[in-house]
C-alpha atoms as a PDB file:
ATOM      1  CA  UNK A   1     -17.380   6.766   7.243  1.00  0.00           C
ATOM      2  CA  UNK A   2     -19.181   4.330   4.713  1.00  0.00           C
ATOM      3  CA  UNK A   3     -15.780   2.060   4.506  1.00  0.00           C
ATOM      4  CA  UNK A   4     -15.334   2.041   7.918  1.00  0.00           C
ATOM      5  CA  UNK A   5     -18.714   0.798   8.511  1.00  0.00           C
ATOM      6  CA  UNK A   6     -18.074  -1.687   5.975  1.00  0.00           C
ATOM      7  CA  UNK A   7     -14.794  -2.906   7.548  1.00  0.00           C
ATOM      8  CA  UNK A   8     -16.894  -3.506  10.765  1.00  0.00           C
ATOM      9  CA  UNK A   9     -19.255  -5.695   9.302  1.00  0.00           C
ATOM     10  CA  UNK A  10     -17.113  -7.403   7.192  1.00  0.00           C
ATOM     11  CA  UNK A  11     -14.627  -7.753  10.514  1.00  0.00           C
ATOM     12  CA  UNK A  12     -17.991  -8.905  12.424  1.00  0.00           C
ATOM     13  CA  UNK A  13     -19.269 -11.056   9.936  1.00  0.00           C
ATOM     14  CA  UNK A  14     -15.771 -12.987   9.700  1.00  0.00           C
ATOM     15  CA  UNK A  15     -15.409 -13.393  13.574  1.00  0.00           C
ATOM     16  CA  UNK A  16     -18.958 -15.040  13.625  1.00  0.00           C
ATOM     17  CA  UNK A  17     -18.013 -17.610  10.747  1.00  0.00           C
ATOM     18  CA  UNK A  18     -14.460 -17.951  11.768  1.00  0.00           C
ATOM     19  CA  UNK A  19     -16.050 -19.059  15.546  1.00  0.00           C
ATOM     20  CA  UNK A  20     -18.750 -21.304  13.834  1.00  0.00           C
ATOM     21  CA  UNK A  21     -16.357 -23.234  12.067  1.00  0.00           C
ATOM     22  CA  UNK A  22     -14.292 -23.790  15.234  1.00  0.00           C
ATOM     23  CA  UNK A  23     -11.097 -25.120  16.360  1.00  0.00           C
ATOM     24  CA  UNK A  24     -10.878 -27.997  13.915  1.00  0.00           C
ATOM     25  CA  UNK A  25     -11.138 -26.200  10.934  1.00  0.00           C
ATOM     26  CA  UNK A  26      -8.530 -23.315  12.082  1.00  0.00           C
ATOM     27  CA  UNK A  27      -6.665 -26.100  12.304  1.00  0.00           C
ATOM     28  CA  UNK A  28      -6.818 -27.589   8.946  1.00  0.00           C
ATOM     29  CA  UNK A  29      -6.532 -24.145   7.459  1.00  0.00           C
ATOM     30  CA  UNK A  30      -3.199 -23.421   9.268  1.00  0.00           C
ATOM     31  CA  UNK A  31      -1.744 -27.048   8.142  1.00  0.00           C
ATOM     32  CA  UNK A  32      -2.279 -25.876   4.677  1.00  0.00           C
ATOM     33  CA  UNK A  33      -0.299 -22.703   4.962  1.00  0.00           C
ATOM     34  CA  UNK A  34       2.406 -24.193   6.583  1.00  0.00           C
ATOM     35  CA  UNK A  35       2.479 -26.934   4.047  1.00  0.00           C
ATOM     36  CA  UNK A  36       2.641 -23.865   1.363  1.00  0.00           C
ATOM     37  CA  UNK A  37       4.585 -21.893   2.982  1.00  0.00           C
ATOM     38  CA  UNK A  38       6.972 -24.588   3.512  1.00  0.00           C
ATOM     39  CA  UNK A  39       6.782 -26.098   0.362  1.00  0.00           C
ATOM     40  CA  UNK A  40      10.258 -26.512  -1.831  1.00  0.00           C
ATOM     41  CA  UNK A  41       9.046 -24.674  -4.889  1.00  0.00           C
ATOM     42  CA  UNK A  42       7.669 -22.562  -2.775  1.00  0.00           C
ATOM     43  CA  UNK A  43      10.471 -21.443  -1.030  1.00  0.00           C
ATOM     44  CA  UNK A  44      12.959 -21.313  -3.958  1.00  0.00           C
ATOM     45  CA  UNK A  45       9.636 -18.651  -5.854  1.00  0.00           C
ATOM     46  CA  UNK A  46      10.203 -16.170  -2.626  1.00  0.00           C
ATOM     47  CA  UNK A  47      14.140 -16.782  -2.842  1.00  0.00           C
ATOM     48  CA  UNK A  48      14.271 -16.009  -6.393  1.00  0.00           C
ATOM     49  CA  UNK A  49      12.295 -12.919  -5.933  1.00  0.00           C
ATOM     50  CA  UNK A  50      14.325 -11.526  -3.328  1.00  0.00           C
ATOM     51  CA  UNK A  51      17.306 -12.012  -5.336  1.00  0.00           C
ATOM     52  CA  UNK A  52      15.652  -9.726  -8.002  1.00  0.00           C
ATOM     53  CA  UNK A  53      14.625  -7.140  -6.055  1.00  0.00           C
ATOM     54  CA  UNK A  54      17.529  -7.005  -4.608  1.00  0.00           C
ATOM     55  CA  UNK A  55      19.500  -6.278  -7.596  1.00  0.00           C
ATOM     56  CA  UNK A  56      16.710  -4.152  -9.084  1.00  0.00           C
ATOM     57  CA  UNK A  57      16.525  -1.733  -5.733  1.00  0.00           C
ATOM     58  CA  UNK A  58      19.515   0.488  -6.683  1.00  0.00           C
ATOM     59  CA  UNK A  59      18.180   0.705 -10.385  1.00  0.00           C
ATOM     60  CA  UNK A  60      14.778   1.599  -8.979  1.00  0.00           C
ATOM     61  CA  UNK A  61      16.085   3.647  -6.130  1.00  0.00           C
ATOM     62  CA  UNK A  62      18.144   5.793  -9.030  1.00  0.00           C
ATOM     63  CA  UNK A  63      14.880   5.850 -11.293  1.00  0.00           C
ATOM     64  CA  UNK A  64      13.483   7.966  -8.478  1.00  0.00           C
ATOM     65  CA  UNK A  65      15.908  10.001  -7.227  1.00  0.00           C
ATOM     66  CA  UNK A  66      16.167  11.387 -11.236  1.00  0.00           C
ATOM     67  CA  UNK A  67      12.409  11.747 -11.222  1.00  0.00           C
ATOM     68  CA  UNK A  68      11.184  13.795  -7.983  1.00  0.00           C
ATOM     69  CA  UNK A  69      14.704  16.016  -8.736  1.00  0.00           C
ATOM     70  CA  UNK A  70      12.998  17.116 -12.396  1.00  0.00           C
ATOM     71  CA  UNK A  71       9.871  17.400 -10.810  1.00  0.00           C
ATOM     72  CA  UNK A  72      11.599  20.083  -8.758  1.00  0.00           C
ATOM     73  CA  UNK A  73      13.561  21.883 -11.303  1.00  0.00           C
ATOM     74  CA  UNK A  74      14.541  25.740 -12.072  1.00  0.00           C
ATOM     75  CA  UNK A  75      11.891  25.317 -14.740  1.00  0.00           C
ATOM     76  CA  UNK A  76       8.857  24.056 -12.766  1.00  0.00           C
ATOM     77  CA  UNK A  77       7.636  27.408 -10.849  1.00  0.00           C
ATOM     78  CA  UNK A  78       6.558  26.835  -7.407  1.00  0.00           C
ATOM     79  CA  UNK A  79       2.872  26.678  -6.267  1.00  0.00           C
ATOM     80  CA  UNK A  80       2.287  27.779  -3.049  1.00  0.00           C
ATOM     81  CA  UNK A  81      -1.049  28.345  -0.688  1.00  0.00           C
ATOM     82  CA  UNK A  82      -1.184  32.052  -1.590  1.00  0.00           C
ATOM     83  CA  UNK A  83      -1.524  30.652  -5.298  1.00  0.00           C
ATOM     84  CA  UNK A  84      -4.669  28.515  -4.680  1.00  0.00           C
ATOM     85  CA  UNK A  85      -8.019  29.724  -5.316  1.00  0.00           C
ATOM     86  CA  UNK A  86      -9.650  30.892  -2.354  1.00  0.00           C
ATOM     87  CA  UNK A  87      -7.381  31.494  -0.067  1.00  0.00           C
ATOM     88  CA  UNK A  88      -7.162  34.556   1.958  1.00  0.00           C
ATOM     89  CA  UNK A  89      -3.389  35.385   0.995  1.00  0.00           C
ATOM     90  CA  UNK A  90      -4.299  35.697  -2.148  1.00  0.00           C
ATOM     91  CA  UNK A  91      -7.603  38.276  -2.441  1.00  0.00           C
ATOM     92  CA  UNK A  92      -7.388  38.007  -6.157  1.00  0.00           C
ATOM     93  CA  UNK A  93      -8.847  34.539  -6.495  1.00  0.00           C
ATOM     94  CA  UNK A  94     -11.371  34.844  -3.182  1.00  0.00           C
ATOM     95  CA  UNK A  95     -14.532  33.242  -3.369  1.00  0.00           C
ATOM     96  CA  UNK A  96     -17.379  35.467  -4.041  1.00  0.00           C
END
């Protein structure tokens, strides 16, 4: 509840600045990005990235196929609700 209340204030307290400042200054702010985001070196950064991911996704996408199948091996036992403490399927570990 706490973070949400903060995310309303902070949301609040943006929208009052944000309208103070006005029109002129959104403005200025947007030229920037677009300048940025538009910028050569800018755009070769994001192209070059998405090159590497893209040849890093099957490596990654292997990675973690091999990991969740050992988590779920014939030597791992299964947990299930009846295991936890406290539970009523399982009398032996009720809460006194």
């Amino acid at each position: 509840m706490f973070k949400k209340s903060m995310l309303l204030i902070a949301g609040a307290a943006g929208y009052v600045l944000g309208a103070r400042a006005g029109r002129e200054r959104y403005d200025q702010i947007k030229e920037h990005a677009d300048r940025l985001v538009n910028n050569p070196t800018v755009q070769k950064a994001a192209s070059d990235a998405k090159d590497v991911v893209a040849e890093k996704a099957p490596v990654v996408k292997e990675k973690v196929a091999d990991a969740t199948s050992s988590e779920h091996s014939a030597d791992s036992p299964d947990v299930g609700p009846a295991d936890l403490p406290g539970t009523a399927t399982n009398p032996a570990h009720a809460n006194v």
